[in-house]
C-alpha atoms as a PDB file:
ATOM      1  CA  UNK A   1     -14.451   1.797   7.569  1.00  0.00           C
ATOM      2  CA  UNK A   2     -14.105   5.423   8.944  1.00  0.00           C
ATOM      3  CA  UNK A   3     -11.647   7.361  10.619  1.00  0.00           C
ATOM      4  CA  UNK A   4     -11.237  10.875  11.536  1.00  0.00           C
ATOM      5  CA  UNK A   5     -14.653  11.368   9.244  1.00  0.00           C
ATOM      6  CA  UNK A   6     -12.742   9.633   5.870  1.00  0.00           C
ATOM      7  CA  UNK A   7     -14.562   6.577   4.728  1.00  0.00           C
ATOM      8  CA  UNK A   8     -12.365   3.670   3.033  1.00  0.00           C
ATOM      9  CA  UNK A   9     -14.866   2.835  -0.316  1.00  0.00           C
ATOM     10  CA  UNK A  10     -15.389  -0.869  -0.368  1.00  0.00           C
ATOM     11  CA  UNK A  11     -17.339  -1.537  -3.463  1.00  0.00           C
ATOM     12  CA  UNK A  12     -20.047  -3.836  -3.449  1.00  0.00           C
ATOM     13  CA  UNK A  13     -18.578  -6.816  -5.766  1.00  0.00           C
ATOM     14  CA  UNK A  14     -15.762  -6.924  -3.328  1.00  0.00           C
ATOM     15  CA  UNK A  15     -17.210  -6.152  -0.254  1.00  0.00           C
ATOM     16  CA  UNK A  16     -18.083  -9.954   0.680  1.00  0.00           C
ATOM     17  CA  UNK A  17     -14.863 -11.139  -0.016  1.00  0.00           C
ATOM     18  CA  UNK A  18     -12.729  -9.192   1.954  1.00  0.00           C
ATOM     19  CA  UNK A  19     -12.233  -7.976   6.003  1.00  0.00           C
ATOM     20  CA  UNK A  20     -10.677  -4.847   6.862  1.00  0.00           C
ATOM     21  CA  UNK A  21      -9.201  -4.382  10.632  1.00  0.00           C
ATOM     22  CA  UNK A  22      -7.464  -1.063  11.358  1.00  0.00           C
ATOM     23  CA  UNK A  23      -4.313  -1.520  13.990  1.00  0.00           C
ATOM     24  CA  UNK A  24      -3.245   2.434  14.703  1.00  0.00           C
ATOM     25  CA  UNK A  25      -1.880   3.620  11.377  1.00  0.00           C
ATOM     26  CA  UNK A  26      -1.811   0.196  10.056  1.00  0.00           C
ATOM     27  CA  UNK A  27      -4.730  -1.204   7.820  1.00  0.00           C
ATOM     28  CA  UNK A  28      -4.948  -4.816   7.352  1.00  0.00           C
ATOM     29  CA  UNK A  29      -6.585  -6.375   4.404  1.00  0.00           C
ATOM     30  CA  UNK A  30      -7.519  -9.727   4.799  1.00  0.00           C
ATOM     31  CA  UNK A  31      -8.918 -12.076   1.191  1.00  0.00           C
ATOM     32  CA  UNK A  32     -12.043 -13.721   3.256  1.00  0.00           C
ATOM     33  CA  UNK A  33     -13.135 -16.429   1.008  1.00  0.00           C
ATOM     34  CA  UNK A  34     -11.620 -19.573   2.723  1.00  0.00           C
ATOM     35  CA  UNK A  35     -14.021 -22.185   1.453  1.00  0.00           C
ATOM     36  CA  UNK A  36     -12.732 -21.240  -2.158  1.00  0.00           C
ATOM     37  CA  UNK A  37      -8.350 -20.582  -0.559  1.00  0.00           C
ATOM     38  CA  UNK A  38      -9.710 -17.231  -1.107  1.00  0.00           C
ATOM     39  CA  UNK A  39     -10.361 -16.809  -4.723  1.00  0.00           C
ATOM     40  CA  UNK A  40     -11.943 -13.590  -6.430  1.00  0.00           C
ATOM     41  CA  UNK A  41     -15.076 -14.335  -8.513  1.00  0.00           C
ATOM     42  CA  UNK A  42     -15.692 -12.688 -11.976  1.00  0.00           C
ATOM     43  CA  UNK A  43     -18.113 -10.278 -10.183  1.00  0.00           C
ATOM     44  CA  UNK A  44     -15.284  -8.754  -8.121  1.00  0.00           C
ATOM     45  CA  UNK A  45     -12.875  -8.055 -10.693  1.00  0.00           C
ATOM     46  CA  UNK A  46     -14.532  -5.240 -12.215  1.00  0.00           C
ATOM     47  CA  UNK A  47     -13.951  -3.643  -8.496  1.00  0.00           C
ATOM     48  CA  UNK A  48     -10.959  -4.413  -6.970  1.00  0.00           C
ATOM     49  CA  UNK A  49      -9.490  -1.394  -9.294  1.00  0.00           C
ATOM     50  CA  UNK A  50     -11.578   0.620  -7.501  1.00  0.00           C
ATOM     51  CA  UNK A  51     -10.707  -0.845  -4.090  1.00  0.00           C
ATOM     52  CA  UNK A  52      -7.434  -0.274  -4.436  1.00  0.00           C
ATOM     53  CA  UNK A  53      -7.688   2.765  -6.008  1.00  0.00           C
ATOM     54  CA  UNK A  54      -9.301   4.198  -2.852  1.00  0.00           C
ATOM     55  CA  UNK A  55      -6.344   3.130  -0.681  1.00  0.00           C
ATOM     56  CA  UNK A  56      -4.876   5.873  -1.627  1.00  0.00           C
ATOM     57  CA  UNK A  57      -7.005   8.024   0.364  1.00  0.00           C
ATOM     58  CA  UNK A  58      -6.974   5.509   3.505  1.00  0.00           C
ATOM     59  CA  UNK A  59      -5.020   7.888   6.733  1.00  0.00           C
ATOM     60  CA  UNK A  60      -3.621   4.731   6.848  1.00  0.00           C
ATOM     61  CA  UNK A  61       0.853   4.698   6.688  1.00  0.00           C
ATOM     62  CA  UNK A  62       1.503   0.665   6.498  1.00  0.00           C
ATOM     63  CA  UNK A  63      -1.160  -1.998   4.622  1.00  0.00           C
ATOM     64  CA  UNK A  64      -0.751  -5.597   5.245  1.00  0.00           C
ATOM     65  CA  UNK A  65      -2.226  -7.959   2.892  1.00  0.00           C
ATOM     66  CA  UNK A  66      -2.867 -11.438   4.177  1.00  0.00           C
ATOM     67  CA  UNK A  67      -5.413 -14.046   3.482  1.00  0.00           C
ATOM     68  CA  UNK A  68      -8.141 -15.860   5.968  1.00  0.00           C
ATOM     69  CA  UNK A  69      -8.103 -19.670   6.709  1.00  0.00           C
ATOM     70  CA  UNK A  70      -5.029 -21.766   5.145  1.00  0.00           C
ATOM     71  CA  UNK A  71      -4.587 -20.087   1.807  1.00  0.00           C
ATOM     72  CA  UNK A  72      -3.353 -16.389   1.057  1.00  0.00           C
ATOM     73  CA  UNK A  73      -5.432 -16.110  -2.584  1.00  0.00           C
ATOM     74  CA  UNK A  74      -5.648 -18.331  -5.713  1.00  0.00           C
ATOM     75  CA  UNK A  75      -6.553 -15.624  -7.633  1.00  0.00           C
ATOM     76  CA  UNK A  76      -9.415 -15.689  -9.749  1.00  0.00           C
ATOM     77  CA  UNK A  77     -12.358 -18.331  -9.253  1.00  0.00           C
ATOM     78  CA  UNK A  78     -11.996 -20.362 -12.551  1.00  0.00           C
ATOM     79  CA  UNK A  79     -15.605 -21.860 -11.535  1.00  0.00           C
ATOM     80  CA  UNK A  80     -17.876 -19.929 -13.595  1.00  0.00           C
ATOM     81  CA  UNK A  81     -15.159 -19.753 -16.361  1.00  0.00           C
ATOM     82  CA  UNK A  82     -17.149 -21.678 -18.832  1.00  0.00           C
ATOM     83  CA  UNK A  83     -19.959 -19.641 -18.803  1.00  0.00           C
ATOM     84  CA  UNK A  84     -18.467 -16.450 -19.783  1.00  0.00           C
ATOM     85  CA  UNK A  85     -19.138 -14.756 -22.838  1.00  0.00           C
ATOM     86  CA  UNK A  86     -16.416 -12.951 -25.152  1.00  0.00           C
ATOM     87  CA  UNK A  87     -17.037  -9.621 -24.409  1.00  0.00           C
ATOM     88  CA  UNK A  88     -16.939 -11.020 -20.333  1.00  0.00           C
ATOM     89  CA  UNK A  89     -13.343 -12.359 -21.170  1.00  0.00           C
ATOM     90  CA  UNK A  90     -11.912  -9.092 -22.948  1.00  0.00           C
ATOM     91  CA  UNK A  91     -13.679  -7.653 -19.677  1.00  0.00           C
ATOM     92  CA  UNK A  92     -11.397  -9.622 -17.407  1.00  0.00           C
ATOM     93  CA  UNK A  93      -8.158  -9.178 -19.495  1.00  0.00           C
ATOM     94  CA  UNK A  94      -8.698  -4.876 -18.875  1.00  0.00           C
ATOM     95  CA  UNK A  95      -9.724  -5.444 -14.775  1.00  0.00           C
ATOM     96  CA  UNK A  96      -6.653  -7.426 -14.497  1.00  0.00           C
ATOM     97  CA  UNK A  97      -4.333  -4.896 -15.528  1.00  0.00           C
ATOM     98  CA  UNK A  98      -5.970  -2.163 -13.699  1.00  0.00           C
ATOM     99  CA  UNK A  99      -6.141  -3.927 -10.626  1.00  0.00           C
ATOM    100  CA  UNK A 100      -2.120  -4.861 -10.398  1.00  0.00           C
ATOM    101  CA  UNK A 101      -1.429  -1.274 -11.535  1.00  0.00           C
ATOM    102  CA  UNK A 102      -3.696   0.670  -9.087  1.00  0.00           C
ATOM    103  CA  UNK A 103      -2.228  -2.300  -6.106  1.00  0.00           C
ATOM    104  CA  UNK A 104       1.600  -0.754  -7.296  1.00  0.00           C
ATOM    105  CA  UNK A 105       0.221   2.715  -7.276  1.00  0.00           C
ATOM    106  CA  UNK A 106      -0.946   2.544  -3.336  1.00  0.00           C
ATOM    107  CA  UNK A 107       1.043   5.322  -1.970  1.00  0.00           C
ATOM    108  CA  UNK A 108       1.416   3.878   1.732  1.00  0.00           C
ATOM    109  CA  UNK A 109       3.853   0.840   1.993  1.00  0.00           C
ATOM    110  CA  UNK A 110       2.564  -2.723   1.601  1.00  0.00           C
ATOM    111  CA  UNK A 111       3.433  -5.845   3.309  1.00  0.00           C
ATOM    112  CA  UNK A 112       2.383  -9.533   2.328  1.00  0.00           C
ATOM    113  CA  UNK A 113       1.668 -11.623   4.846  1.00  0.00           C
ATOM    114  CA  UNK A 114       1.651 -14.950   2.888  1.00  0.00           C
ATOM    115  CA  UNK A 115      -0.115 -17.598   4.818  1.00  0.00           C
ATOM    116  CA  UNK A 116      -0.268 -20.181   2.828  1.00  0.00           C
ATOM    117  CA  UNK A 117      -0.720 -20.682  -1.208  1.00  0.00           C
ATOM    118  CA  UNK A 118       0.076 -17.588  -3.440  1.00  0.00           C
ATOM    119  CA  UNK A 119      -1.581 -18.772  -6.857  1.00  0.00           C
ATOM    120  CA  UNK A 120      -1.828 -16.721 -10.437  1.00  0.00           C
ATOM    121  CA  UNK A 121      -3.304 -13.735  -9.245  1.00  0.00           C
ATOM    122  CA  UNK A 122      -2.924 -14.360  -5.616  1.00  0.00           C
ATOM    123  CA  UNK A 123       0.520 -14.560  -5.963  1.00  0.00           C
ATOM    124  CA  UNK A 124       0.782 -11.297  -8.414  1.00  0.00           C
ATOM    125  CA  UNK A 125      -0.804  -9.774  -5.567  1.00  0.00           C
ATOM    126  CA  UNK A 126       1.833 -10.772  -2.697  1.00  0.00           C
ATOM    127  CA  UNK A 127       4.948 -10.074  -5.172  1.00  0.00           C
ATOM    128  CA  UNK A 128       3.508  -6.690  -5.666  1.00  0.00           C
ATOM    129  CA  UNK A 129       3.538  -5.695  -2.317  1.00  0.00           C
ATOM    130  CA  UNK A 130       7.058  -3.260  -1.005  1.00  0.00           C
ATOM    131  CA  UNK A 131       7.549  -6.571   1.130  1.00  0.00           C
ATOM    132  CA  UNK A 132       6.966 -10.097   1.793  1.00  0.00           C
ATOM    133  CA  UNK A 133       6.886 -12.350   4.479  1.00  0.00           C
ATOM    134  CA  UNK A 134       5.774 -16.231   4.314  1.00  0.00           C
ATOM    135  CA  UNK A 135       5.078 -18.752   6.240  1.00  0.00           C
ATOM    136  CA  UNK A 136       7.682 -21.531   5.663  1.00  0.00           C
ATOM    137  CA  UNK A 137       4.222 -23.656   4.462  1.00  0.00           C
ATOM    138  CA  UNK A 138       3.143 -21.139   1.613  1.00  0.00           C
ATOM    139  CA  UNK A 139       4.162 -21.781  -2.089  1.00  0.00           C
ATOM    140  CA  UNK A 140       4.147 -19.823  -5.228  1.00  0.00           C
ATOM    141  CA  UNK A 141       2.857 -20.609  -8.369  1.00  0.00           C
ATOM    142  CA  UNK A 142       1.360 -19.367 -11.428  1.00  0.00           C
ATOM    143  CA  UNK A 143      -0.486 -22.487 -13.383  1.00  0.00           C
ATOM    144  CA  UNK A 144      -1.408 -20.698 -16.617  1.00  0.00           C
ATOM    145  CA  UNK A 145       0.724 -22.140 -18.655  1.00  0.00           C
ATOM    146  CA  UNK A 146      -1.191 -26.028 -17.586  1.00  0.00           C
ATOM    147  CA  UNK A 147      -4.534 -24.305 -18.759  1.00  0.00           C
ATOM    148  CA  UNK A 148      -3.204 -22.984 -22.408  1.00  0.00           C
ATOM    149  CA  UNK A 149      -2.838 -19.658 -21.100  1.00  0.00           C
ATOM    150  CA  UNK A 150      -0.514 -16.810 -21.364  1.00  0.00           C
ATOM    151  CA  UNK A 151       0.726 -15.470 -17.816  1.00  0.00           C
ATOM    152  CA  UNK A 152      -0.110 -11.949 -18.800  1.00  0.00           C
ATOM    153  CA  UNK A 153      -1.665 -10.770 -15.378  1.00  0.00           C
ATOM    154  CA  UNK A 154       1.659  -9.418 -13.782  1.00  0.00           C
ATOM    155  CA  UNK A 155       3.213 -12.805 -12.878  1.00  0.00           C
ATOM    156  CA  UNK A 156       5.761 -12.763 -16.066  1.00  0.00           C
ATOM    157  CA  UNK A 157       7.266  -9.849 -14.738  1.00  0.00           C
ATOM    158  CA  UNK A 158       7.268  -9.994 -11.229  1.00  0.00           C
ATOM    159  CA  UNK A 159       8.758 -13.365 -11.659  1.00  0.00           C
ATOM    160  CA  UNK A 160      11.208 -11.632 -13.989  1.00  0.00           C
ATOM    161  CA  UNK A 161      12.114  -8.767 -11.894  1.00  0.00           C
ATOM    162  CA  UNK A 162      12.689 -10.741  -8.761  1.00  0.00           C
ATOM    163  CA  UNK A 163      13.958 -14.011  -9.479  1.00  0.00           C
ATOM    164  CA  UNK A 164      15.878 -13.324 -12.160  1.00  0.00           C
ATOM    165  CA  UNK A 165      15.143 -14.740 -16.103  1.00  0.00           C
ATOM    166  CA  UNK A 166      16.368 -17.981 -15.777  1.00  0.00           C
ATOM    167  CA  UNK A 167      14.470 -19.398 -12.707  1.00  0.00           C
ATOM    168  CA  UNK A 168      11.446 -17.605 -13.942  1.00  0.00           C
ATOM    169  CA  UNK A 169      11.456 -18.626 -17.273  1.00  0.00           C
ATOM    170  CA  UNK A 170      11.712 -21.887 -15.291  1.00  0.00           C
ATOM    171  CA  UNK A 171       8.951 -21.478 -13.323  1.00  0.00           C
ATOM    172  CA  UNK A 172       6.640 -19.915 -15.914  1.00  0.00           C
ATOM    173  CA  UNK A 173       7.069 -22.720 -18.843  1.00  0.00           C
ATOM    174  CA  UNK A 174       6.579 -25.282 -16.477  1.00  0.00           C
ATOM    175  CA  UNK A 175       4.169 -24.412 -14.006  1.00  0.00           C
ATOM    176  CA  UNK A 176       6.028 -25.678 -10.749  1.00  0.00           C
ATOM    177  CA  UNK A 177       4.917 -23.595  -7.390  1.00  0.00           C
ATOM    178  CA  UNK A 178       7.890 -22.119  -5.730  1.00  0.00           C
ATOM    179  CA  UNK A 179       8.760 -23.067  -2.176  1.00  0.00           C
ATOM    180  CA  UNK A 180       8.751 -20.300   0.391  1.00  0.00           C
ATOM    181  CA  UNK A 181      12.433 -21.295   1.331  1.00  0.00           C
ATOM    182  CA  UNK A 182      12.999 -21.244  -2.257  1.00  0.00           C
ATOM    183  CA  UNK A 183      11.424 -17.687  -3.220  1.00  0.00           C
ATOM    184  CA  UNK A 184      13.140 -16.371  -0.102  1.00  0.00           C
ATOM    185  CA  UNK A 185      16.255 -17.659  -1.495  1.00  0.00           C
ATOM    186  CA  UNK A 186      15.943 -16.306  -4.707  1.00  0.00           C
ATOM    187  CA  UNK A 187      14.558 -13.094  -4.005  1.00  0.00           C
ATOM    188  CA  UNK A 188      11.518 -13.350  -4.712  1.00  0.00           C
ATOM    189  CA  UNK A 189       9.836 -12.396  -1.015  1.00  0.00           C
ATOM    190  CA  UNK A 190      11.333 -10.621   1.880  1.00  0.00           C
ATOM    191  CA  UNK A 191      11.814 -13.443   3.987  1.00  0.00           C
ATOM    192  CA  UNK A 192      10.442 -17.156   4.921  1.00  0.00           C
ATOM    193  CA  UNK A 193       9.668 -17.681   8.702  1.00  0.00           C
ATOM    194  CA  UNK A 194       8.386 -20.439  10.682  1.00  0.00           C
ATOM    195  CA  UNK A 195       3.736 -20.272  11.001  1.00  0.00           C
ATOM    196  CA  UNK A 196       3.981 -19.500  14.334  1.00  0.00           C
ATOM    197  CA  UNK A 197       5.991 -16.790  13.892  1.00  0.00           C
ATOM    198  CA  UNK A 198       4.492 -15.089  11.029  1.00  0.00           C
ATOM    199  CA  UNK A 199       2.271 -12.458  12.969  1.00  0.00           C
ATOM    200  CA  UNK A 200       4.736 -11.760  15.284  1.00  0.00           C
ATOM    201  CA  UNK A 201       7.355 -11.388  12.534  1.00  0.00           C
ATOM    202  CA  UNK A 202       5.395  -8.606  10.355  1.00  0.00           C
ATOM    203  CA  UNK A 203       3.950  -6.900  13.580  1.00  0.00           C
ATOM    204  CA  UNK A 204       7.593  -6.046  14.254  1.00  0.00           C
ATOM    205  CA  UNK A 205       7.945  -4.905  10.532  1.00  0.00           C
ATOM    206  CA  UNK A 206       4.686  -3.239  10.575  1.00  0.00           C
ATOM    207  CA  UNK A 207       6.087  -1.379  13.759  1.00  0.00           C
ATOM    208  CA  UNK A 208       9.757  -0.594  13.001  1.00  0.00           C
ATOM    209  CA  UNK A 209       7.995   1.172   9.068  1.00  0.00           C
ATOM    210  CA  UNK A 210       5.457   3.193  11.686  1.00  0.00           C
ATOM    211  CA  UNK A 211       8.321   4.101  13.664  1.00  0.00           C
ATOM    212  CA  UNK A 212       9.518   6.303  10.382  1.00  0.00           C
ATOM    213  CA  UNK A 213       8.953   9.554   9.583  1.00  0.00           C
ATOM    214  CA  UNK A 214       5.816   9.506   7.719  1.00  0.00           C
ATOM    215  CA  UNK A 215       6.923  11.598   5.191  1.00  0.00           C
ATOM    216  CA  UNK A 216      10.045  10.454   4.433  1.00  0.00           C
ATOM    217  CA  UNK A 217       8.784   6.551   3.928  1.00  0.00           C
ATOM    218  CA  UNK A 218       5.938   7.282   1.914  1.00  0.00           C
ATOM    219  CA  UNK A 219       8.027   8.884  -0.993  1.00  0.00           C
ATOM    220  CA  UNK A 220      11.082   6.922  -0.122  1.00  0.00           C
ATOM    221  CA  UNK A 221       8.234   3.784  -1.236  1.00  0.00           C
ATOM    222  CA  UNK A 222       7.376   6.018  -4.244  1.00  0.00           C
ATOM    223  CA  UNK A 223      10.715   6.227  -5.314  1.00  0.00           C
ATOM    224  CA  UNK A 224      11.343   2.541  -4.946  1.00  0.00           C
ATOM    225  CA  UNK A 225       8.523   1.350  -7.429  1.00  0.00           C
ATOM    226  CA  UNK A 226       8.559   4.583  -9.989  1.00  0.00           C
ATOM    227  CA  UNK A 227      10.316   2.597 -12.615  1.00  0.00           C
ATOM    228  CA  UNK A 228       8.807  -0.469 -11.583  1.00  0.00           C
ATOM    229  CA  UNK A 229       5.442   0.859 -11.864  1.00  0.00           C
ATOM    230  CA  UNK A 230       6.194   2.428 -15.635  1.00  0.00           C
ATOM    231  CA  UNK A 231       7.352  -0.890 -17.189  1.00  0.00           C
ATOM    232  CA  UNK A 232       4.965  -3.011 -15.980  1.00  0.00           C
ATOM    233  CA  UNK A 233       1.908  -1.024 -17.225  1.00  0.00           C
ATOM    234  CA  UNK A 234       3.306  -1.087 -20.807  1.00  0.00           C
ATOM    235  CA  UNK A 235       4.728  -5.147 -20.666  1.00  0.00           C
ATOM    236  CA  UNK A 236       0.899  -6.225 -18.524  1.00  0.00           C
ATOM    237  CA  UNK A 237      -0.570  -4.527 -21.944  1.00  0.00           C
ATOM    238  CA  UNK A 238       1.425  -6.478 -24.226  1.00  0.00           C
ATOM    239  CA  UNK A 239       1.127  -9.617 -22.080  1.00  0.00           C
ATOM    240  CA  UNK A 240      -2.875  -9.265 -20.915  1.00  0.00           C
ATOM    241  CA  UNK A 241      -3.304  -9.021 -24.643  1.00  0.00           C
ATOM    242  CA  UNK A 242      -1.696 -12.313 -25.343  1.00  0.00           C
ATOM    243  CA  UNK A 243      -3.764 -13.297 -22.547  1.00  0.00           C
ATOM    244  CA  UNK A 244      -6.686 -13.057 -23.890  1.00  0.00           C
ATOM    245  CA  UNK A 245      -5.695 -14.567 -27.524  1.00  0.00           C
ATOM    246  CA  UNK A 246      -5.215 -17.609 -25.380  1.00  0.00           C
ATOM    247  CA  UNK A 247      -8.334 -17.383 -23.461  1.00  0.00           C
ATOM    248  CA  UNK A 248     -10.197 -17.919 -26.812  1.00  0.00           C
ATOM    249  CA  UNK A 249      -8.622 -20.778 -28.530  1.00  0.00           C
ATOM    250  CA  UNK A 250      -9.940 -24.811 -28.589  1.00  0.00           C
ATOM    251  CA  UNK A 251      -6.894 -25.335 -26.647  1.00  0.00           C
ATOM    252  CA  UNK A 252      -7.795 -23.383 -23.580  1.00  0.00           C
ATOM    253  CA  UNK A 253     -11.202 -24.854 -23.563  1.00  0.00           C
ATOM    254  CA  UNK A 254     -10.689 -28.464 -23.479  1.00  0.00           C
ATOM    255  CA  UNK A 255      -7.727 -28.071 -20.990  1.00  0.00           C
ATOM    256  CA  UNK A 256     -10.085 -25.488 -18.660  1.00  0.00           C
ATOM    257  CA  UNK A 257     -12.967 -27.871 -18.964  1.00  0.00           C
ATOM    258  CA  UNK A 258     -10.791 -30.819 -17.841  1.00  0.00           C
ATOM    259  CA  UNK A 259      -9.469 -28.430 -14.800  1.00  0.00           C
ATOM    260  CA  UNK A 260     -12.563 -27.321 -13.875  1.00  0.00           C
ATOM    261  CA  UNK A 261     -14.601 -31.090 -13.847  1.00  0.00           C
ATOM    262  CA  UNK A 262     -11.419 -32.656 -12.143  1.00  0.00           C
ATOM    263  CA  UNK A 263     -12.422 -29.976  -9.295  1.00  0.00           C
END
């Protein structure tokens, strides 16, 4: 995608599972996998760091993240999971925490536009965003915990951070998705609006934030997430870590075989 001679790098494993649509000064990132509620394959991990790395040099001011068909993402595809190899599964553990890192460093401001389900991954991506808006049918959930898995990919703290410790350590033992009336509720997105009225809701957004002074909002944003940013790189080591302990025991492959040939 080019504008004013810059080119937005798309790499190749990501490239089929995403569409990009420029509004103005707004970009819009849509997860284009419907058939799978928009789920990453192993292949594209290794490049959505670099995807949204390169945001940073999109002319664009606002991003809005949304997701194609019913779903907003469920993360990664656990389809192949049982094929990968050991050095494939430390691979995965390092992608993840580069690609919620490089997602908190985009320097322009990022919406959500949650559509539908936000799962593991999918819904690391939509609580990382500056703001989020769902559709009264979405839900929330992070299911790591049902596979013998350590929530290490960003979820534990986002949850943390935004719900507070007690309903996340709620919602991250047991597994339960989160309402969007609930996670508006308790902080955990911007605000919960009817389907109908989810476009028209974040166009406004996506409006009033252009409406700024460019300047000003960009490092206002910066400011915001500084702290944010620096703890959650050092606790997504610790936790990714744990993550991939997990991803190696008996226990994680008898449950992830049973998930995956109950699909």
């Amino acid at each position: 995608m080019n504008r004013g001679g810059r080119e937005l790098y798309v790499p190749d494993g990501v490239a089929p599972y995403i569409a990009l649509e420029r509004q103005g000064d707004c970009l819009v990132v849509t997860f284009n996998r419907p058939e799978k509620h928009n789920a990453f394959p192993d292949e594209a991990h290794d490049d959505l760091p670099l995807f949204f790395a390169s945001l940073a040099y999109d002319p664009s001011r606002v991003i809005v993240f949304t997701g194609a068909g019913r779903s907003f993402c469920a993360g990664g595809d656990i389809g192949g999971v049982l094929e990968r190899t050991e050095e494939q599964v430390i691979g995965i553990v390092q992608d993840a925490t580069r690609i919620v890192t490089r997602l908190l460093e985009v320097p322009q401001v990022t919406v959500a536009k949650v559509n539908g389900a936000a799962i593991g991954l999918g819904a690391v991506f939509a609580l990382a965003c500056d703001l989020a808006y769902a559709s009264s049918r979405a839900k929330f959930s992070d299911p790591h915990i049902d596979l013998g898995v350590v929530p290490g990919d960003g979820a534990g703290m986002l949850f943390m951070e935004l719900m507070g410790p007690m309903r996340a350590r709620e919602v991250l033992l047991t597994g339960r998705p989160v309402t969007a009336t609930e996670a508006a509720e308790g902080g955990l997105i911007t605000r919960v609006v009817e389907p109908e009225r989810l476009d028209e809701e974040v166009d406004a957004v996506v409006a009033s934030l252009l409406a700024k002074p460019p300047i000003a909002l960009r490092l206002t944003k910066q400011l915001l997430v500084a702290e944010l940013r620096g703890r959650f790189e050092t606790l997504m080591t610790m936790g990714m870590g744990q993550e991939g302990i997990t991803m190696q025991t008996s226990e994680y492959d008898g449950l992830i075989r049973r998930w995956v040939g109950g699909e």
